[in-house]
PDB file of N, CA and C in Angstrom:
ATOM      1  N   UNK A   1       1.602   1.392   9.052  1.00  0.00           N
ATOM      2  CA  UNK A   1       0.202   1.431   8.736  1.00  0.00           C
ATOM      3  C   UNK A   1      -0.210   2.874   8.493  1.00  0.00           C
ATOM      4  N   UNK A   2      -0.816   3.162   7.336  1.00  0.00           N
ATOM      5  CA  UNK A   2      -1.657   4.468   6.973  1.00  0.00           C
ATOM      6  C   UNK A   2      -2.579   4.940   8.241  1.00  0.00           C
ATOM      7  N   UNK A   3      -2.072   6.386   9.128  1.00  0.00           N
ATOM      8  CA  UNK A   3      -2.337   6.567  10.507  1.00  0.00           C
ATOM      9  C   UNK A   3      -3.886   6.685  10.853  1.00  0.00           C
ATOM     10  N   UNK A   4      -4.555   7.215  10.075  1.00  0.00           N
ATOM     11  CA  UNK A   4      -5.870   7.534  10.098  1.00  0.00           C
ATOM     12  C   UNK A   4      -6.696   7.116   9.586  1.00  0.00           C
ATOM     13  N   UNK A   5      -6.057   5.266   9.408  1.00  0.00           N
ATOM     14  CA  UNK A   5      -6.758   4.089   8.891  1.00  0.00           C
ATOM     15  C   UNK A   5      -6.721   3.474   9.867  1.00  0.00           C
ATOM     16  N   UNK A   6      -8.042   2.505  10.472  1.00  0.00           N
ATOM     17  CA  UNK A   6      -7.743   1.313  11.359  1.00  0.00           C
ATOM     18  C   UNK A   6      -8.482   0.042  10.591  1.00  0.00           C
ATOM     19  N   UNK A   7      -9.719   0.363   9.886  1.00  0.00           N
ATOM     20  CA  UNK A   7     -10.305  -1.073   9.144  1.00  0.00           C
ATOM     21  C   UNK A   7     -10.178  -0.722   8.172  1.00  0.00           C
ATOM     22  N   UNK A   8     -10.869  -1.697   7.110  1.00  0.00           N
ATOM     23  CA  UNK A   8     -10.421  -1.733   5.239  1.00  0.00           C
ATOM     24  C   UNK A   8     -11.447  -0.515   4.951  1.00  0.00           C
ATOM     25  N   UNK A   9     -10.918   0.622   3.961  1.00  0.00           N
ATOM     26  CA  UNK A   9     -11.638   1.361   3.923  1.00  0.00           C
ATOM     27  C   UNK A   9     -13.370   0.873   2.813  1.00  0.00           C
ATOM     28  N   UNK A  10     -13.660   1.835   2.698  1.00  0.00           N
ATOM     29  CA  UNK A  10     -15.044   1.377   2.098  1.00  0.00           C
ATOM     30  C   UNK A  10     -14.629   0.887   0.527  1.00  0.00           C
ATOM     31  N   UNK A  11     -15.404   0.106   0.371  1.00  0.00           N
ATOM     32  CA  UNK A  11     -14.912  -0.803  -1.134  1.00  0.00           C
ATOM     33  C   UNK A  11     -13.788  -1.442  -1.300  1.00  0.00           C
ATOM     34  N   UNK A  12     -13.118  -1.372  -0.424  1.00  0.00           N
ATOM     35  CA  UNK A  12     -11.981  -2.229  -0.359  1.00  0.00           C
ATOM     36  C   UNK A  12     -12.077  -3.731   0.059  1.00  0.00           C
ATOM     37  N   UNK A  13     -11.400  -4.803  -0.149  1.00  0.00           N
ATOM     38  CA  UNK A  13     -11.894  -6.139   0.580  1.00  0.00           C
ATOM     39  C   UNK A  13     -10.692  -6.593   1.311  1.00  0.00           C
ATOM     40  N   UNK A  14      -9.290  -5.950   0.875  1.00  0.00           N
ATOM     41  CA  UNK A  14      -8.208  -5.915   1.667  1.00  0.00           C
ATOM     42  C   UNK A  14      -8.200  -5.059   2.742  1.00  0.00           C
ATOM     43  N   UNK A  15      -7.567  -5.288   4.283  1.00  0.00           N
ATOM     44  CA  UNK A  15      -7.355  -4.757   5.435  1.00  0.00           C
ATOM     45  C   UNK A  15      -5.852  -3.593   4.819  1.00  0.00           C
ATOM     46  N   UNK A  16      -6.103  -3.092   5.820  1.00  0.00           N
ATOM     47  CA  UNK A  16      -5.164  -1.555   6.329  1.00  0.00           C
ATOM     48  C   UNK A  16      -3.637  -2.328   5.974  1.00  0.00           C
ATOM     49  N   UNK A  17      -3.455  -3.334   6.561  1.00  0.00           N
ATOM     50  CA  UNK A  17      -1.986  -3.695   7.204  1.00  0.00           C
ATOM     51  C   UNK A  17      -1.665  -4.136   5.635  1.00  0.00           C
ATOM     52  N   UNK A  18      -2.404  -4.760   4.316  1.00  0.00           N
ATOM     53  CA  UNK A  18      -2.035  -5.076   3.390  1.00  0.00           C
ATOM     54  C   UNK A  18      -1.920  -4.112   2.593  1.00  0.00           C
ATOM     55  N   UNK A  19      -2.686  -3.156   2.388  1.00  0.00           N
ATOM     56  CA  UNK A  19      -2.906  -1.878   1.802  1.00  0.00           C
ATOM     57  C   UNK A  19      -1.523  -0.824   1.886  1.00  0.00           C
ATOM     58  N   UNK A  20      -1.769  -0.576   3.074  1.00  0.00           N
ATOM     59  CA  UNK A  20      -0.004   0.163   3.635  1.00  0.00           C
ATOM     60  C   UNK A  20       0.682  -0.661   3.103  1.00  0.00           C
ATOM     61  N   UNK A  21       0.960  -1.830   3.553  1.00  0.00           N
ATOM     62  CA  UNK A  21       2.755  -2.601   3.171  1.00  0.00           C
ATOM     63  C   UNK A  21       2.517  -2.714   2.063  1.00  0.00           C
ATOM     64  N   UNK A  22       1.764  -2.590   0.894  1.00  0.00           N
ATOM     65  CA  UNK A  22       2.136  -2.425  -0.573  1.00  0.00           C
ATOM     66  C   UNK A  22       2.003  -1.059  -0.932  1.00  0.00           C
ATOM     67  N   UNK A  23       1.932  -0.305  -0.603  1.00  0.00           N
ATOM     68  CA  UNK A  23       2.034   1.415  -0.728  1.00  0.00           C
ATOM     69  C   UNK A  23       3.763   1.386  -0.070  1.00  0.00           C
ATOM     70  N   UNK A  24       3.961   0.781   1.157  1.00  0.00           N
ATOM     71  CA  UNK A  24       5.299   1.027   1.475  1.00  0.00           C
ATOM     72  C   UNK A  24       6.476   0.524   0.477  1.00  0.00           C
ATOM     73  N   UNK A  25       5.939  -0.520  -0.223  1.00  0.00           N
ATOM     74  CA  UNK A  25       7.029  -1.393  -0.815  1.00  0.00           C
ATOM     75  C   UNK A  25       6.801  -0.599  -1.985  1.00  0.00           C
ATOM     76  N   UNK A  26       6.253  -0.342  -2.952  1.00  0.00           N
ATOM     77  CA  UNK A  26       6.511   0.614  -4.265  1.00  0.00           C
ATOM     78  C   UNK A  26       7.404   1.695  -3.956  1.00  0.00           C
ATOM     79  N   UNK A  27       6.529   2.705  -2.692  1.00  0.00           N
ATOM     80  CA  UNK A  27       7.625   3.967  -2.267  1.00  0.00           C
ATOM     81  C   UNK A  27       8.937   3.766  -1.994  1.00  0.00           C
ATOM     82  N   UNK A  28       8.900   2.646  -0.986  1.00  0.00           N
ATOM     83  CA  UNK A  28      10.176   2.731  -0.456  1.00  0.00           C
ATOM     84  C   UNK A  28      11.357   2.027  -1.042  1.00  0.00           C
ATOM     85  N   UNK A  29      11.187   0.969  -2.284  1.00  0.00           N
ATOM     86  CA  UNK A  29      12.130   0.234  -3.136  1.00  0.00           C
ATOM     87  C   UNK A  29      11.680   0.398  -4.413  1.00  0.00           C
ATOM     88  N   UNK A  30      11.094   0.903  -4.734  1.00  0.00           N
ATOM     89  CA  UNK A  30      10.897   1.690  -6.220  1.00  0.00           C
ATOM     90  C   UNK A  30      11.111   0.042  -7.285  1.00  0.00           C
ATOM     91  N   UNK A  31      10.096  -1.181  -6.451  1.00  0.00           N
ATOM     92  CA  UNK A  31       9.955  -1.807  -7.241  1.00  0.00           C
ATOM     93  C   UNK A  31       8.341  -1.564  -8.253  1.00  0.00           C
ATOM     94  N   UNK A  32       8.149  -2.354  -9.443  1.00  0.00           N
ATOM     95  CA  UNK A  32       7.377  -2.137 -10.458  1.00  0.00           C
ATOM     96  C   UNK A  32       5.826  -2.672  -9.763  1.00  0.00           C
ATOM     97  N   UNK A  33       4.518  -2.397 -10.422  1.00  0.00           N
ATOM     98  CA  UNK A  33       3.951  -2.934  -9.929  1.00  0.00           C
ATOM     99  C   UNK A  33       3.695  -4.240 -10.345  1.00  0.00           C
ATOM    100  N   UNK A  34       4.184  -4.744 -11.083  1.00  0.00           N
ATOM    101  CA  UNK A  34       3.997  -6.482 -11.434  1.00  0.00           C
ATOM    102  C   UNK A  34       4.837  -7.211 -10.940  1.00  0.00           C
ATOM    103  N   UNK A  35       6.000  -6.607 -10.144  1.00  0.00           N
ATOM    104  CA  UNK A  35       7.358  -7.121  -9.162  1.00  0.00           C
ATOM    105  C   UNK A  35       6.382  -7.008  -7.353  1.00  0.00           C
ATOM    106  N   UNK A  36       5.604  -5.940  -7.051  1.00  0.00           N
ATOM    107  CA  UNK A  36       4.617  -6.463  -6.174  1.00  0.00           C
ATOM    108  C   UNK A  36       3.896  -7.041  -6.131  1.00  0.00           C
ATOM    109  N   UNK A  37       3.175  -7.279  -7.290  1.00  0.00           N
ATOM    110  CA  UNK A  37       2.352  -8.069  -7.341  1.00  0.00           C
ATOM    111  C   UNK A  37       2.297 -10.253  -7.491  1.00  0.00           C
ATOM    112  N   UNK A  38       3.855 -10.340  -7.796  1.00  0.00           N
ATOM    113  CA  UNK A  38       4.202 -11.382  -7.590  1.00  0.00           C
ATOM    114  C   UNK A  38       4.793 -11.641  -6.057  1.00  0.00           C
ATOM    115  N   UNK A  39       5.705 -10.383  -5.639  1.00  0.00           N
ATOM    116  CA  UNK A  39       5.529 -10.448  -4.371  1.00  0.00           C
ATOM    117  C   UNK A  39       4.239 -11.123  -3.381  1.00  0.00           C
ATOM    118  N   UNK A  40       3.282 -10.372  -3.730  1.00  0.00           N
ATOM    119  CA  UNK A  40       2.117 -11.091  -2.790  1.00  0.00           C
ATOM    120  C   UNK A  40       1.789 -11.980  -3.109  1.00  0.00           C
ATOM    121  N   UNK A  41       1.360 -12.009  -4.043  1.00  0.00           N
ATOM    122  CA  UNK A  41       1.445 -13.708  -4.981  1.00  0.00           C
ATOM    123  C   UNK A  41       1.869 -14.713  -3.510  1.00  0.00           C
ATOM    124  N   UNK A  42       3.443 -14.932  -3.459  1.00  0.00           N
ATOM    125  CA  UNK A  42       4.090 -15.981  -2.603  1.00  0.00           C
ATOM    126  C   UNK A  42       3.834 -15.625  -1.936  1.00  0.00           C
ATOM    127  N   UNK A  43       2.850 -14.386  -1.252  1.00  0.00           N
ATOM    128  CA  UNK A  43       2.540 -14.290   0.268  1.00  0.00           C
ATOM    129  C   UNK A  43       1.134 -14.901   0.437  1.00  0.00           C
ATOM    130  N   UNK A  44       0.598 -15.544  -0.675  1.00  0.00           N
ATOM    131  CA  UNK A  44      -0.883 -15.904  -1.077  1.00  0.00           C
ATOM    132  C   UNK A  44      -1.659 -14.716  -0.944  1.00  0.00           C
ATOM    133  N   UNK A  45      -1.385 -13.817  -1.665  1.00  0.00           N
ATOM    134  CA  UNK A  45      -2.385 -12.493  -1.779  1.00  0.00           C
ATOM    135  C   UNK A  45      -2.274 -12.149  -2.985  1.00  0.00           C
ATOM    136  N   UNK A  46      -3.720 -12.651  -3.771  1.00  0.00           N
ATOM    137  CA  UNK A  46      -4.102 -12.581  -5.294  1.00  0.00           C
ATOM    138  C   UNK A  46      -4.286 -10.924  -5.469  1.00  0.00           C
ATOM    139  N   UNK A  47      -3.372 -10.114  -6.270  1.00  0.00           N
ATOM    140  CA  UNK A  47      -3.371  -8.460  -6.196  1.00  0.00           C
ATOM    141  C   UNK A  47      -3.407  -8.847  -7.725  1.00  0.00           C
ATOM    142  N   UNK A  48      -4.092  -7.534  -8.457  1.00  0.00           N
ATOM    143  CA  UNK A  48      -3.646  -7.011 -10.026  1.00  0.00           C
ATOM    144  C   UNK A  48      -2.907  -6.231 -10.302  1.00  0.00           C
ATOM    145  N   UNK A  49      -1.932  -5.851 -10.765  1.00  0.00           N
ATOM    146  CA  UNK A  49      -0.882  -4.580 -10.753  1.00  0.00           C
ATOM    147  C   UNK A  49      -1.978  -3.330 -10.816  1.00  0.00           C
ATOM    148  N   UNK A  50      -3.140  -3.316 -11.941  1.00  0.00           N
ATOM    149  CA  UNK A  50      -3.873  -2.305 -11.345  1.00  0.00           C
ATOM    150  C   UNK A  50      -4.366  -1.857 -10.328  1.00  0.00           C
ATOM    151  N   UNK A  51      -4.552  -2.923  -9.066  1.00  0.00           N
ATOM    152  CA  UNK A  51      -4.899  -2.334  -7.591  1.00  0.00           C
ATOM    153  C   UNK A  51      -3.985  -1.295  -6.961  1.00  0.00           C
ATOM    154  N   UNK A  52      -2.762  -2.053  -7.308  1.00  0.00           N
ATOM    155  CA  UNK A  52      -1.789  -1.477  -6.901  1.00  0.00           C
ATOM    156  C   UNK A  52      -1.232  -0.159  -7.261  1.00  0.00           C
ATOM    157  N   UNK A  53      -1.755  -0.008  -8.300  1.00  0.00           N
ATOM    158  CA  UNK A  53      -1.488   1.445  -8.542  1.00  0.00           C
ATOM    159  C   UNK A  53      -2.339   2.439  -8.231  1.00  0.00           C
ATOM    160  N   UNK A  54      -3.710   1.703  -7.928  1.00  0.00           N
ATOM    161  CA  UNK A  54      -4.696   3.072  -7.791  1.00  0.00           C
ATOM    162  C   UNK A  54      -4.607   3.025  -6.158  1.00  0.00           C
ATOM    163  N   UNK A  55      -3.839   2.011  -5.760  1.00  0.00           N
ATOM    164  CA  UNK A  55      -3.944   2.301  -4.289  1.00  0.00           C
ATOM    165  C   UNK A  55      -2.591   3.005  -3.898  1.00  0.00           C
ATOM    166  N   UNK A  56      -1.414   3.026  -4.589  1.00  0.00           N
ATOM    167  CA  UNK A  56      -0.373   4.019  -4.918  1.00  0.00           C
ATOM    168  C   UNK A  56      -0.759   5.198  -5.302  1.00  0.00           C
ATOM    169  N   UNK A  57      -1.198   5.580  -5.794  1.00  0.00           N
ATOM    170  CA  UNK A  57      -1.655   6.299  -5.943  1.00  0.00           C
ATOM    171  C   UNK A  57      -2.484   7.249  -5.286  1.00  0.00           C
ATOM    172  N   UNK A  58      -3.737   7.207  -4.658  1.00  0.00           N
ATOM    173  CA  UNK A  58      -4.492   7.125  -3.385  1.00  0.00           C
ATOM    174  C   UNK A  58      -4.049   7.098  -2.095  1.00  0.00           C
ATOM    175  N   UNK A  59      -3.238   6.440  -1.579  1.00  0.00           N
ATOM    176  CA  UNK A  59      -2.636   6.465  -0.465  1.00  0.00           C
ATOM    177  C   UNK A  59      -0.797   7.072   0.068  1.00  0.00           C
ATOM    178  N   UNK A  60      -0.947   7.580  -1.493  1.00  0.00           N
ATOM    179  CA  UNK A  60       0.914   7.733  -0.966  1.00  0.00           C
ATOM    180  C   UNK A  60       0.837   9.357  -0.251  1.00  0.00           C
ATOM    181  N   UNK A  61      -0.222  10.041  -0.365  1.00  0.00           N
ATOM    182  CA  UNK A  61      -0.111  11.303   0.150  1.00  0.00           C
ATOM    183  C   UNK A  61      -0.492  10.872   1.905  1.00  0.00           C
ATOM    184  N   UNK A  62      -0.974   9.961   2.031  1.00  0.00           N
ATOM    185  CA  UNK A  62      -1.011   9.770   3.525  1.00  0.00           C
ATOM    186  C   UNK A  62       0.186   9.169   4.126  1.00  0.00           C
ATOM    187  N   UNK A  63       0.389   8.049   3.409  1.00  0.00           N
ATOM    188  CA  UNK A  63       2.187   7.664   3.946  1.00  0.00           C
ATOM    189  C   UNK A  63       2.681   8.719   4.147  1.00  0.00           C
ATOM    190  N   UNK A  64       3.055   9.538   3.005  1.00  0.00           N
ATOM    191  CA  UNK A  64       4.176  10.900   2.956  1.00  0.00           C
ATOM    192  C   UNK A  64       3.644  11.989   4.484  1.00  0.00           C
ATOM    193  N   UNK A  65       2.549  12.034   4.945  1.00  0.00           N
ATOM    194  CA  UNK A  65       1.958  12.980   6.028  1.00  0.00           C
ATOM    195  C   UNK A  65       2.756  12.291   7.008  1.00  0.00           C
ATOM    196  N   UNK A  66       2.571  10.610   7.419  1.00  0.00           N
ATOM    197  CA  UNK A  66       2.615  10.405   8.431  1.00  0.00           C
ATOM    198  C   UNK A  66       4.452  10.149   8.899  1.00  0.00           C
ATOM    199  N   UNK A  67       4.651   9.846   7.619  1.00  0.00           N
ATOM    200  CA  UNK A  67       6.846  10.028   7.583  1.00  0.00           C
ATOM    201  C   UNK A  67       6.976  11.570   7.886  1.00  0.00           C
ATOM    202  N   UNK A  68       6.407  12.152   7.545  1.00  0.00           N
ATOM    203  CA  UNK A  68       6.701  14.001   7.983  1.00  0.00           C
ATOM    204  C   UNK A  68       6.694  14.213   9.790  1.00  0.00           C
ATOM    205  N   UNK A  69       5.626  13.536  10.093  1.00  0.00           N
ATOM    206  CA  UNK A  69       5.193  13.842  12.014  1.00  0.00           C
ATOM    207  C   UNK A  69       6.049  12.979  12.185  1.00  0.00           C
ATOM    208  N   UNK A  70       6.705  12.152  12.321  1.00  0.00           N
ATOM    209  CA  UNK A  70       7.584  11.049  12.514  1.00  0.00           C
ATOM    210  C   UNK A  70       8.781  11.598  12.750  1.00  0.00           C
ATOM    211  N   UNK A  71       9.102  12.506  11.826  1.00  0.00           N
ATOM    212  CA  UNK A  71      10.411  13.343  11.222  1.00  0.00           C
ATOM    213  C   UNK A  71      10.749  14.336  11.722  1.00  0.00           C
ATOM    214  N   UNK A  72       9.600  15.086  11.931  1.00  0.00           N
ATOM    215  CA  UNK A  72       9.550  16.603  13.012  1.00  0.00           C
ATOM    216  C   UNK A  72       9.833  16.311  14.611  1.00  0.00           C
TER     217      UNK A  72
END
């Protein structure tokens, strides 16, 4: 989970825990965003590949902070 997140941030309608695990799954398996986005699909979570990127986007500098303190 993105560390210095606990609820959905503002304008968002998805929670933290969905937000992170699709920021984790682009970073960490360098799948596409229309390969996540069917992913959630079968998890019943209606995503647009565009969410997914602006939230890739947006959030990967906080993943990357919190793998660093983890690491040290």
């Amino acid at each position: 989970m993105l560390p210095h997140m606990h609820k959905a941030p503002k304008r968002h309608r998805f929670p933290v825990s969905i937000i992170s695990h699709v920021v984790w799954l682009y970073h960490r398996f360098n799948h596409s965003y229309r390969d996540i986005q069917e992913q959630m699909a079968y998890r019943g979570i209606i995503l647009s590949h565009e969410t997914i990127r602006s939230w890739c986007y947006k959030y990967f500098f906080s993943l990357q902070e919190c793998n660093q303190e983890t690491r040290a």
